[in-house]
Protein backbone atom coordinates (compact mmCIF):
# COMPACT_ATOMS: atom_id res chain seq x y z
CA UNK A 1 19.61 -28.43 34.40
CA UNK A 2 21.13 -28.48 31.12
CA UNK A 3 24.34 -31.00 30.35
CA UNK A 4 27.17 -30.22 27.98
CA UNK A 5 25.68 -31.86 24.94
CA UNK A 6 22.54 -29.30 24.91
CA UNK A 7 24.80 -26.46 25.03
CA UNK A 8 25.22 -27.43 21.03
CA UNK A 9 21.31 -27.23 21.08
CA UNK A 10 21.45 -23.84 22.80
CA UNK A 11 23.23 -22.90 20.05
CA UNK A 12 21.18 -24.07 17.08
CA UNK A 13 18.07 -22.45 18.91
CA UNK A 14 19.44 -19.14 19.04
CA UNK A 15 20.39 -19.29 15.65
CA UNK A 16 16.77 -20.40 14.52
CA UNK A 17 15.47 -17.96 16.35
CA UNK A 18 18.06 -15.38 14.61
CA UNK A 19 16.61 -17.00 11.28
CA UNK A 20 12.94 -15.95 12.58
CA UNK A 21 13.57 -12.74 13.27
CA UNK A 22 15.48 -12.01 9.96
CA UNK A 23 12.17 -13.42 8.34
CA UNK A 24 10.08 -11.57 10.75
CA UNK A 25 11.98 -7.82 10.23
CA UNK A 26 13.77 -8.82 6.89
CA UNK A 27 14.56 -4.75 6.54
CA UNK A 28 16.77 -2.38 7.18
CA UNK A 29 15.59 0.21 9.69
CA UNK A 30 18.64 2.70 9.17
CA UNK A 31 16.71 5.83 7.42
CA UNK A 32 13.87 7.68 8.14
CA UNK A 33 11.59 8.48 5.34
CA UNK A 34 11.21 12.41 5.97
CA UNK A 35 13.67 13.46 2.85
CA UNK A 36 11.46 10.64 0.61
CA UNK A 37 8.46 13.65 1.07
CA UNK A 38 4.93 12.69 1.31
CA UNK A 39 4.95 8.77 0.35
CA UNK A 40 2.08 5.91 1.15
CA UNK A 41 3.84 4.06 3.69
CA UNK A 42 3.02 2.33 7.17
CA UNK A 43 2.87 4.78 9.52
CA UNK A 44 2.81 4.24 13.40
CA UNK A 45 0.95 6.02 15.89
CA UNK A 46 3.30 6.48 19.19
CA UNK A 47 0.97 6.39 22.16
CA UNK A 48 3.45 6.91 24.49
CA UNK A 49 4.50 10.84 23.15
CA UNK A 50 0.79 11.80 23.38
CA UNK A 51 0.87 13.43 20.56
CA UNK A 52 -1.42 12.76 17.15
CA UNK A 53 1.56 12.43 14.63
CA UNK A 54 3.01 9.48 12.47
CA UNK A 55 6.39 7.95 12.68
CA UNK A 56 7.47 5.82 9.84
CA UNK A 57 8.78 1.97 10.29
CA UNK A 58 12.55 3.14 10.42
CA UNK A 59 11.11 5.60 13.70
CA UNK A 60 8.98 3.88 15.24
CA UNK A 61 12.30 1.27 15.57
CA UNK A 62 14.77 3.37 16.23
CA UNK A 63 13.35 6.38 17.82
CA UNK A 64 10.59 4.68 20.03
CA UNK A 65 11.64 1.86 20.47
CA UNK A 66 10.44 1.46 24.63
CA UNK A 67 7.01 3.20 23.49
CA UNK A 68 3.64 2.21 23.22
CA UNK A 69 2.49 2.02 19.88
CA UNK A 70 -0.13 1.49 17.40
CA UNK A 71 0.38 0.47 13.68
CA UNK A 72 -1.85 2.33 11.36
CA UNK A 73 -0.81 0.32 8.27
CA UNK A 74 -0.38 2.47 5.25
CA UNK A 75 -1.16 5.98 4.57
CA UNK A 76 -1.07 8.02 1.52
CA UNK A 77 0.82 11.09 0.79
CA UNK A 78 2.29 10.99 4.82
CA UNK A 79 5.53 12.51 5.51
CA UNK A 80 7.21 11.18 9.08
CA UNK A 81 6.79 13.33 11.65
CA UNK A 82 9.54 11.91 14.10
CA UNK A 83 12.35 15.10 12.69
CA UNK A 84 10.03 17.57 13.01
CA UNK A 85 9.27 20.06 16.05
CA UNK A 86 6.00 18.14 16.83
CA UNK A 87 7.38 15.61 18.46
CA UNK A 88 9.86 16.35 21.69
CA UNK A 89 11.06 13.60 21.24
CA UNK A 90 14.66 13.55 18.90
CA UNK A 91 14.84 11.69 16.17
CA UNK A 92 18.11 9.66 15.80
CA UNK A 93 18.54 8.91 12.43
CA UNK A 94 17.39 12.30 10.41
CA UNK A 95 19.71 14.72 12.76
CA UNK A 96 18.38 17.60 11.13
CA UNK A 97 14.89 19.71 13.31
CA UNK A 98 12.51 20.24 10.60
CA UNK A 99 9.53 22.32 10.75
CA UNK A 100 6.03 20.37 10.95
CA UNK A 101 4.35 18.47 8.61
CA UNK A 102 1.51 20.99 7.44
CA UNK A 103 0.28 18.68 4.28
CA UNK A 104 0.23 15.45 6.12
CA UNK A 105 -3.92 14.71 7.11
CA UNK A 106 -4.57 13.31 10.99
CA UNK A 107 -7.47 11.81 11.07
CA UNK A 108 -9.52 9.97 13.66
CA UNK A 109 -6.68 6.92 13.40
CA UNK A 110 -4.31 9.27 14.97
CA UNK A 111 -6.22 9.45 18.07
CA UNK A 112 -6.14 5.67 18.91
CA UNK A 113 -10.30 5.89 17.01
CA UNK A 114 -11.81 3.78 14.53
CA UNK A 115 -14.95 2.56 12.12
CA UNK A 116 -17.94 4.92 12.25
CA UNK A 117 -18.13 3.60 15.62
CA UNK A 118 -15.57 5.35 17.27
CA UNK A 119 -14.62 2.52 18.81
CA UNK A 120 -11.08 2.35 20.01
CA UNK A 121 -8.72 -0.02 19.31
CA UNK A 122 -6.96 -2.96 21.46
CA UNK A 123 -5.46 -5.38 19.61
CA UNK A 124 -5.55 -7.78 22.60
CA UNK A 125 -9.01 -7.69 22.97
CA UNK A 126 -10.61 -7.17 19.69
CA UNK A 127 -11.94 -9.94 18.30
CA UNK A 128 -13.60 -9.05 15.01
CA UNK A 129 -11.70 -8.44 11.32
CA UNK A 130 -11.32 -4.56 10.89
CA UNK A 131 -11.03 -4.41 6.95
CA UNK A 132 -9.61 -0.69 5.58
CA UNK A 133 -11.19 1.52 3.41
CA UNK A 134 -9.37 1.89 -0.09
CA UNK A 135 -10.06 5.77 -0.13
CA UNK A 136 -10.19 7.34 3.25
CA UNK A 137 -7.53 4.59 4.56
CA UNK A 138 -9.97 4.39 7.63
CA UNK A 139 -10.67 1.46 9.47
CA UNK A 140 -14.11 -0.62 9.87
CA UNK A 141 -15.52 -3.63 11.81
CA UNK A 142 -17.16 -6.64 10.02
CA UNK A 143 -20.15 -5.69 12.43
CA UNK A 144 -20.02 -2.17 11.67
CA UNK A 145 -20.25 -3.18 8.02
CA UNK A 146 -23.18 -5.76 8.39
CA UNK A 147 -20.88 -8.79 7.58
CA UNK A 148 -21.44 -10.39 10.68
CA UNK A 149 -23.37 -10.12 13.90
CA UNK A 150 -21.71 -7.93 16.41
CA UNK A 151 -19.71 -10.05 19.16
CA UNK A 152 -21.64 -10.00 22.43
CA UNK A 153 -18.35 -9.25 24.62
CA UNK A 154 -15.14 -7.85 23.09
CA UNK A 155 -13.23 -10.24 25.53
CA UNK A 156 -10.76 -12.29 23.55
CA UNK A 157 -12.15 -15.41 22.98
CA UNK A 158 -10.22 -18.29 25.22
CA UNK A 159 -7.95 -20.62 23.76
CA UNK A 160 -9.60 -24.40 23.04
CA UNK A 161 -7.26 -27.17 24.58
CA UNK A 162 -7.22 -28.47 21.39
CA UNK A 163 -5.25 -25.49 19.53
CA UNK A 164 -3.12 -24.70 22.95
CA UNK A 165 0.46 -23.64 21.45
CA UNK A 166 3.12 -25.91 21.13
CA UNK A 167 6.07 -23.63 20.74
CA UNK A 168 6.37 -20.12 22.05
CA UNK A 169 7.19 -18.41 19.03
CA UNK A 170 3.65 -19.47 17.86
CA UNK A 171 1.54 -18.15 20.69
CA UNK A 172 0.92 -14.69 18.86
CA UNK A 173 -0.63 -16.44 15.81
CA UNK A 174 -2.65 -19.14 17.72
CA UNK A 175 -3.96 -16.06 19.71
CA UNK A 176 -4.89 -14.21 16.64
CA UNK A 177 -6.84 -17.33 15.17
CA UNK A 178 -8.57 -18.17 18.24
CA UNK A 179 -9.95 -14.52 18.61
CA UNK A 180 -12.23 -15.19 15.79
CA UNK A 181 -13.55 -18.59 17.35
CA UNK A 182 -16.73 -18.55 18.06
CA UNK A 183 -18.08 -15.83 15.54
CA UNK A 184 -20.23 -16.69 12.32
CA UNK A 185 -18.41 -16.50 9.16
CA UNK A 186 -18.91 -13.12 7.64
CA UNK A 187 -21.30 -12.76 5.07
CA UNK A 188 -18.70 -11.36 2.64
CA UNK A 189 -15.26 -13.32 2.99
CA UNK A 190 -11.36 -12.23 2.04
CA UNK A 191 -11.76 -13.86 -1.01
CA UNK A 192 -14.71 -12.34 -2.52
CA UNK A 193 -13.42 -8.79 -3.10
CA UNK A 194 -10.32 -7.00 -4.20
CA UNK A 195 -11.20 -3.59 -2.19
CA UNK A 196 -13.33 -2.12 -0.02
CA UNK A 197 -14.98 1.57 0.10
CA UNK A 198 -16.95 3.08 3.15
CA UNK A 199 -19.79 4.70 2.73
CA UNK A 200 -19.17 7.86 2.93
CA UNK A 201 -16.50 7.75 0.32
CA UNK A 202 -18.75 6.02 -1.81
CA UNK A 203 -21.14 9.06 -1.42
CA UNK A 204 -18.18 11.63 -2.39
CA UNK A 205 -17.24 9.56 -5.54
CA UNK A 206 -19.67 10.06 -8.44
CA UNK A 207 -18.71 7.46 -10.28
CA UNK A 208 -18.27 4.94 -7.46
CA UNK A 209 -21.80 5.66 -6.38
CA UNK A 210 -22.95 5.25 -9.93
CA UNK A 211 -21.86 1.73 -10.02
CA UNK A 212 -22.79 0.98 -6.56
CA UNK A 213 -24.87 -2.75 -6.67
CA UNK A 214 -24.16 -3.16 -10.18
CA UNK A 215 -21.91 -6.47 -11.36
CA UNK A 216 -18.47 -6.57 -9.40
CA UNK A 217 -20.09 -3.90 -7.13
CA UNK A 218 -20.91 -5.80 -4.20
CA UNK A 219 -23.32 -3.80 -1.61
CA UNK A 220 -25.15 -5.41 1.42
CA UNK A 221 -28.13 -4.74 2.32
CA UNK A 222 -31.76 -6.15 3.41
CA UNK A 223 -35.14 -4.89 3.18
CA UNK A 224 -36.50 -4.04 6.57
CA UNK A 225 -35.08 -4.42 10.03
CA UNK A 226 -35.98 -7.92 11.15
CA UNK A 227 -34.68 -9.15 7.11
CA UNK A 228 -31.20 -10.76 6.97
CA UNK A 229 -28.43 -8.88 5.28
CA UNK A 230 -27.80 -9.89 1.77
CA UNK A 231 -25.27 -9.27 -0.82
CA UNK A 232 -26.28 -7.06 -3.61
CA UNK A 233 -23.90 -7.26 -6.73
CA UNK A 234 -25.27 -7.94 -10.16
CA UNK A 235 -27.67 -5.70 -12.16
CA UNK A 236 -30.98 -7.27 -13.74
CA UNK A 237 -30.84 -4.53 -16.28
CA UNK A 238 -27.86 -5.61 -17.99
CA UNK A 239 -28.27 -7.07 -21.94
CA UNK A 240 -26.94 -10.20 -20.38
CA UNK A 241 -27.63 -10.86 -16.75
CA UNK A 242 -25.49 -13.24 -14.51
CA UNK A 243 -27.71 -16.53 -13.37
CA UNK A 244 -28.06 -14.61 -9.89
CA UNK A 245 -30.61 -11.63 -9.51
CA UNK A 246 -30.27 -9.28 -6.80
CA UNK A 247 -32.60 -10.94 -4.51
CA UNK A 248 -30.75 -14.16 -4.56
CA UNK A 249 -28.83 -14.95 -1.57
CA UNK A 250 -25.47 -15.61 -2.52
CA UNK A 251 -23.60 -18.30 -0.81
CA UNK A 252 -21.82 -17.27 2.52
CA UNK A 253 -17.64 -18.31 2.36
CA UNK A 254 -17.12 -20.06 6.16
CA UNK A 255 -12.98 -18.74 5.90
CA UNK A 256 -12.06 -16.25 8.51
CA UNK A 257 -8.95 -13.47 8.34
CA UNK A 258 -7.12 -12.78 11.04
CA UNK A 259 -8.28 -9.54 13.09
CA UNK A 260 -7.12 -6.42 12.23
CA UNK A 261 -5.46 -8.39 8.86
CA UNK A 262 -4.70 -5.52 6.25
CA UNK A 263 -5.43 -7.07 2.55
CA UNK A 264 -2.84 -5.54 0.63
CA UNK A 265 -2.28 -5.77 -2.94
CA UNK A 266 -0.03 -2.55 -3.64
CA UNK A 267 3.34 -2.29 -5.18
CA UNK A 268 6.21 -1.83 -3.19
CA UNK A 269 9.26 0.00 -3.57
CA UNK A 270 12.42 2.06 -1.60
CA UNK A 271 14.46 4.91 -2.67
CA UNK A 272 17.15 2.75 -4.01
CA UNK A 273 14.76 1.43 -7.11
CA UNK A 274 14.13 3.29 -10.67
CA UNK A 275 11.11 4.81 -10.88
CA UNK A 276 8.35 3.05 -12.46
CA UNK A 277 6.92 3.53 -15.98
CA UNK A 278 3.22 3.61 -15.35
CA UNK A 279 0.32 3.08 -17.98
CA UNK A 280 -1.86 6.36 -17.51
CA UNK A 281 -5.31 5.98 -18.22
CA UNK A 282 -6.78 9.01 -20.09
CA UNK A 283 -10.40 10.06 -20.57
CA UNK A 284 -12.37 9.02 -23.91
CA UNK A 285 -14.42 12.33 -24.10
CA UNK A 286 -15.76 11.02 -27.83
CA UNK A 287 -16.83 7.79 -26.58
CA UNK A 288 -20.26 6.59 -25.13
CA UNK A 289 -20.56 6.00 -21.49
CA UNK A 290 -20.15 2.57 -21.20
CA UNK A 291 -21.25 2.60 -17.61
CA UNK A 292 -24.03 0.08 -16.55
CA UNK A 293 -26.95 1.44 -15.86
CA UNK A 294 -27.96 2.22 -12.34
CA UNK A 295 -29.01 -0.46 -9.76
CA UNK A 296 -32.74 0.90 -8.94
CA UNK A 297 -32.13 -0.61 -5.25
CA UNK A 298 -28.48 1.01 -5.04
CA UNK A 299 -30.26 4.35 -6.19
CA UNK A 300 -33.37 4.00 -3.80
CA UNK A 301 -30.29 3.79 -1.09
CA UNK A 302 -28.44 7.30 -2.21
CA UNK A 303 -31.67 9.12 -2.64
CA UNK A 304 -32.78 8.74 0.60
CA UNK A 305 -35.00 11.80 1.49
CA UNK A 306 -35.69 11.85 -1.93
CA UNK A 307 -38.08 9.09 -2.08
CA UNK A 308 -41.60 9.47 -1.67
CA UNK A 309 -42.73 8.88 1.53
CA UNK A 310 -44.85 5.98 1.01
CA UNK A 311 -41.55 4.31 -0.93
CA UNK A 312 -39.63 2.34 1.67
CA UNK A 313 -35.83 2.17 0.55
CA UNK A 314 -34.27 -0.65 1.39
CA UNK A 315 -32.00 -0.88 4.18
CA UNK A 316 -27.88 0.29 4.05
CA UNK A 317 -24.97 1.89 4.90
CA UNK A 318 -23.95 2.32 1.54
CA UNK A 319 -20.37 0.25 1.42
CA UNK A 320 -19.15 -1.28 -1.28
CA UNK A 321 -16.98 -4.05 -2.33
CA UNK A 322 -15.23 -4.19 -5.72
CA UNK A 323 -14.15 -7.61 -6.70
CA UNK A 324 -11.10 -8.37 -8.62
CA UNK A 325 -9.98 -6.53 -11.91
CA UNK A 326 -12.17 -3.50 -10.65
CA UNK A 327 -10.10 -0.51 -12.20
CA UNK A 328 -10.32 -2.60 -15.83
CA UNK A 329 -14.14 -2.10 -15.67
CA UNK A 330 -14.47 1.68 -15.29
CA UNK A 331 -15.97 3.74 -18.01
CA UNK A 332 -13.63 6.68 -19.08
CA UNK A 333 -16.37 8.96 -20.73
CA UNK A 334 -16.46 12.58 -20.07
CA UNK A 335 -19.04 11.78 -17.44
CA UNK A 336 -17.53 9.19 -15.23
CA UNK A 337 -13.64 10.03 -15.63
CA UNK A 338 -13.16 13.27 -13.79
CA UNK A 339 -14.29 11.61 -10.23
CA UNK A 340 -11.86 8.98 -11.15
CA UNK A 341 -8.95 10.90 -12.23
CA UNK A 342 -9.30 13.06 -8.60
CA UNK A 343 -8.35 10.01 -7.21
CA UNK A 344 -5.23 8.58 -8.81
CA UNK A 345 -5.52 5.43 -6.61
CA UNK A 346 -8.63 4.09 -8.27
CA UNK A 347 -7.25 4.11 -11.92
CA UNK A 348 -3.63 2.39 -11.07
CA UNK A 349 -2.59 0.22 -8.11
CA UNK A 350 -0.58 2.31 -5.54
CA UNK A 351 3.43 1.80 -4.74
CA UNK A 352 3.61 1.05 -1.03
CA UNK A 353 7.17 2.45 0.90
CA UNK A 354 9.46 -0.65 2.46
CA UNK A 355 12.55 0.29 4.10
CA UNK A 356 15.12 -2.07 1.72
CA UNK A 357 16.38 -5.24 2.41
CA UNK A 358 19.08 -5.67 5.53
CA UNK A 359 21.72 -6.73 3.86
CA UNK A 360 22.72 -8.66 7.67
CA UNK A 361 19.16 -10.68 8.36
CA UNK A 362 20.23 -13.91 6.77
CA UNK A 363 23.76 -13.89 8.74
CA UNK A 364 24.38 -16.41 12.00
CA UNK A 365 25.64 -14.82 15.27
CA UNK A 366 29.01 -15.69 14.55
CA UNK A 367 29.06 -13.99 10.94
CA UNK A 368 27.00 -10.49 12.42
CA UNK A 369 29.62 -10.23 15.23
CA UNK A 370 32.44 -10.65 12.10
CA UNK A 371 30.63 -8.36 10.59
CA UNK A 372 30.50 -5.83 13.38
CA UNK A 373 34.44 -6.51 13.68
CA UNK A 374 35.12 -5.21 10.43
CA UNK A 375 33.32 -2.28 11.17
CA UNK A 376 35.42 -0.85 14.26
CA UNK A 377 38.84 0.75 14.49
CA UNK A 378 41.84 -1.46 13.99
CA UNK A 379 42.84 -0.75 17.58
CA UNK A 380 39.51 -1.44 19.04
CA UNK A 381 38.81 -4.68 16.90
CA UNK A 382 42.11 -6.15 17.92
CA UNK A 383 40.75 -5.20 21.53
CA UNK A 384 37.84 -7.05 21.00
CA UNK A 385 38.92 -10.15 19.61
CA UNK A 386 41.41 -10.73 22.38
CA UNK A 387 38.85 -10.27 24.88
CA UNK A 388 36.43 -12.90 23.27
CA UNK A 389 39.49 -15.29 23.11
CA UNK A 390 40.08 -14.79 27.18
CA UNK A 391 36.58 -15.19 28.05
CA UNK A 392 36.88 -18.09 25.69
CA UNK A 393 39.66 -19.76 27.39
CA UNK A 394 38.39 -18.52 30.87
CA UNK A 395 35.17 -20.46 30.12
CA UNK A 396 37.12 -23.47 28.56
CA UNK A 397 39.24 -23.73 31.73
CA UNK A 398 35.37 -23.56 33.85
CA UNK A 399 33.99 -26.48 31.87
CA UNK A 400 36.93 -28.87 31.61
CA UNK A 401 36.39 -30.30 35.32
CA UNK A 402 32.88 -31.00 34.46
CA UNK A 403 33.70 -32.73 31.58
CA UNK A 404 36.22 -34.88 33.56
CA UNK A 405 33.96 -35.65 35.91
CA UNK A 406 30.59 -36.16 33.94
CA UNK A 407 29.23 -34.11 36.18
CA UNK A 408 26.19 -31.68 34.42
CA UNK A 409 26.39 -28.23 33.96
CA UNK A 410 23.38 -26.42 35.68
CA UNK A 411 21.65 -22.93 34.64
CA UNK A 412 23.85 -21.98 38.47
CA UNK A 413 27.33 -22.93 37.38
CA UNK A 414 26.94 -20.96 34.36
CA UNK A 415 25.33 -18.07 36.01
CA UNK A 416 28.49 -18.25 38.60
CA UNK A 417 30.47 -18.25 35.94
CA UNK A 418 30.10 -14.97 34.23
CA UNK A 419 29.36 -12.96 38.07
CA UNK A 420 32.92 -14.43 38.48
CA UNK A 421 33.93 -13.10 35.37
CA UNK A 422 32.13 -9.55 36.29
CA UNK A 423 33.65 -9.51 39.45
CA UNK A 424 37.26 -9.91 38.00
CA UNK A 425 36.79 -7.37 35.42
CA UNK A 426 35.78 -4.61 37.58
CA UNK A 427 38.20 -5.77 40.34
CA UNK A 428 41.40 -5.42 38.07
């Protein structure tokens, strides 16, 4: 039952929960991103056409907006695929058919696969931190990367009494929190590194591997099968070595992110904005390498094979973690700048796509329907405003007896209200 004074409270809901949503989705998702050409921007994977493409955040709104999806998070030099003739399905807000996207790369992501597990992924059920790799843009669980032990079920974890949600609006976050109950705290938390690099980029990168374990380099590893997993990220052949050695245990951070939490620090910008001056870096070719030397563990790792075999290597994937102010470090010698320079992203910070600002998410019910007013015909706007007045009057003329009366308005008597006012409309 609801009486005539919480109507007002009706109304200040709704337009808190307009307020949410305009903090929530505080863009405009008017323009797809195909004539912006390959960009790094979030990319969504639509379940729901079958097919392994991208849509881009405008799309995935717009165009499929009763699909199943998956968000991807960002992707580098990705072009939308929703215009194009590899999806059936039309795209509304780039009229034009283009031809397919032949320079955009699909990889396991865009088959609902993940980590160098293969694992799919359910956001529902998942209940470990899936951190993404810097390079290949893949992404990896804590488990998969030694931070943590692996979960025993993937069942989300259930809800203690204690943090059951108090409002609705909060059930997706309390959900998200809780799924990490229950788990040990990772061995290497949000806060200890800037980026992260698989192993298998790591390999691929010269340089990258050079300075794997060294100072700022973080690696984990351990030293046979029943060891524990350590961190590995100072080198004991520097001129001046940090108090820590590389068989110190380093002290474990208890804080937890959220699963599937992307830890972006990227620049953003849309179409609309000047392009940015950007510091290049250049090579030194005179200089010395300036490069630390080598971590002898971090090298027994990479060689592998290579070793003797009475040498036992210690134990790793080979994944590394570069703490913050990473792309100040590098040397830019002859020697270690051409793997760098291949890969633009690890000598400047990359600019991130978002669709601009909608101009409309701050405005109250009342102001967007103005604003949609304005936007009609004359004839039609004049139609419309006279047939808000009569439903106003109509439901005016419905409420005064209960006001009269005291009587309280139930969730009935309104819904009678507007079938009545249905019923007329069509009847006339």
């Amino acid at each position: 039952m609801t009486s005539l004074g919480s109507l007002t409270e009706f109304v200040a809901s709704q337009d808190e929960l307009v307020r949410e949503a305009a903090l929530t989705l505080p863009h405009e998702f008017s323009r797809c991103t195909y004539s912006l050409g390959p960009i790094r921007q979030a990319v969504y994977l639509c379940l729901t056409c079958q097919l392994p493409r991208g849509l881009c955040s405008s799309c995935s709104i717009a165009c499929h907006t009763d699909h199943e999806q998956i968000e991807l998070f960002p992707k580098r030099n990705f072009r939308c695929d929703c215009p194009t003739t590899a999806i059936p399905h039309g795209c509304t807000l780039h009229r034009s058919l283009e031809e397919g996207n032949r320079e955009n790369s699909y990889g396991q992501n865009f088959r609902g696969i993940f980590c160098r597990c293969g694992r799919p992924y359910d956001p529902k059920c998942e209940r470990e931190t899936m951190i993404q790799c810097l390079a290949c843009e893949d992404w990896f669980h804590e488990s998969c990367l030694h931070l943590r032990t692996r979960p025993s079920s993937r069942e989300p974890s259930p809800v203690p009494e204690a943090e059951t949600p108090d409002h609705g609006n909060d059930t997706e976050d309390n959900q998200s929190e809780a799924s990490s109950s229950g788990l040990p705290p990772p061995l290497v938390s949000a806060e200890d590194y800037d980026a992260f690099v698989c192993s298998s980029c790591v390999r691929s990168i010269n340089t990258l591997h050079r300075y794997a374990g060294t100072q700022g380099v973080i690696m984990v590893v351990r030293d046979t099968e029943d060891s524990p997993w350590r961190k590995l990220g100072c080198n004991p052949l520097c001129a001046d070595p940090p108090t820590n050695t590389e068989d110190d245990l380093l002290d474990i951070d208890d804080s937890l992110t959220a699963p599937g939490q992307k830890r972006s620090r990227s620049h953003s910008f849309h179409s609309e904005e000047p392009e940015r001056k950007k510091q290049h870096i250049s090579p030194e070719p005179s200089s010395p390498c300036l490069a630390p030397a080598p971590n002898p563990i971090a090298h027994a790792i990479f060689q592998g094979s290579q070793q003797p075999s009475d040498t036992k290597a210690p134990l790793s994937e080979g994944d590394v973690f570069l703490t913050e102010g990473w792309r100040e470090r590098w040397c830019c010698c002859s020697r270690c700048f051409p793997s760098l320079s291949d890969r633009p992203y690890l000598l400047e910070e990359e600019e991130t796509y978002e669709p601009p600002e909608d101009p409309d998410s701050a405005l109250s019910l009342e102001e967007l329907g103005m604003r949609a007013l304005e936007r009609l015909p004359r004839d039609r706007a004049i139609d419309g405003i006279r047939a808000f007045n009569d439903m106003r009057d109509d439901l005016l003329a419905y409420l005064r007896p209960f006001a009269q009366e005291g009587r309280i308005v139930g969730e009935a008597d309104v819904r009678q209200f507007f079938e009545t006012l249905h019923e007329s409309k069509h009847g006339s």
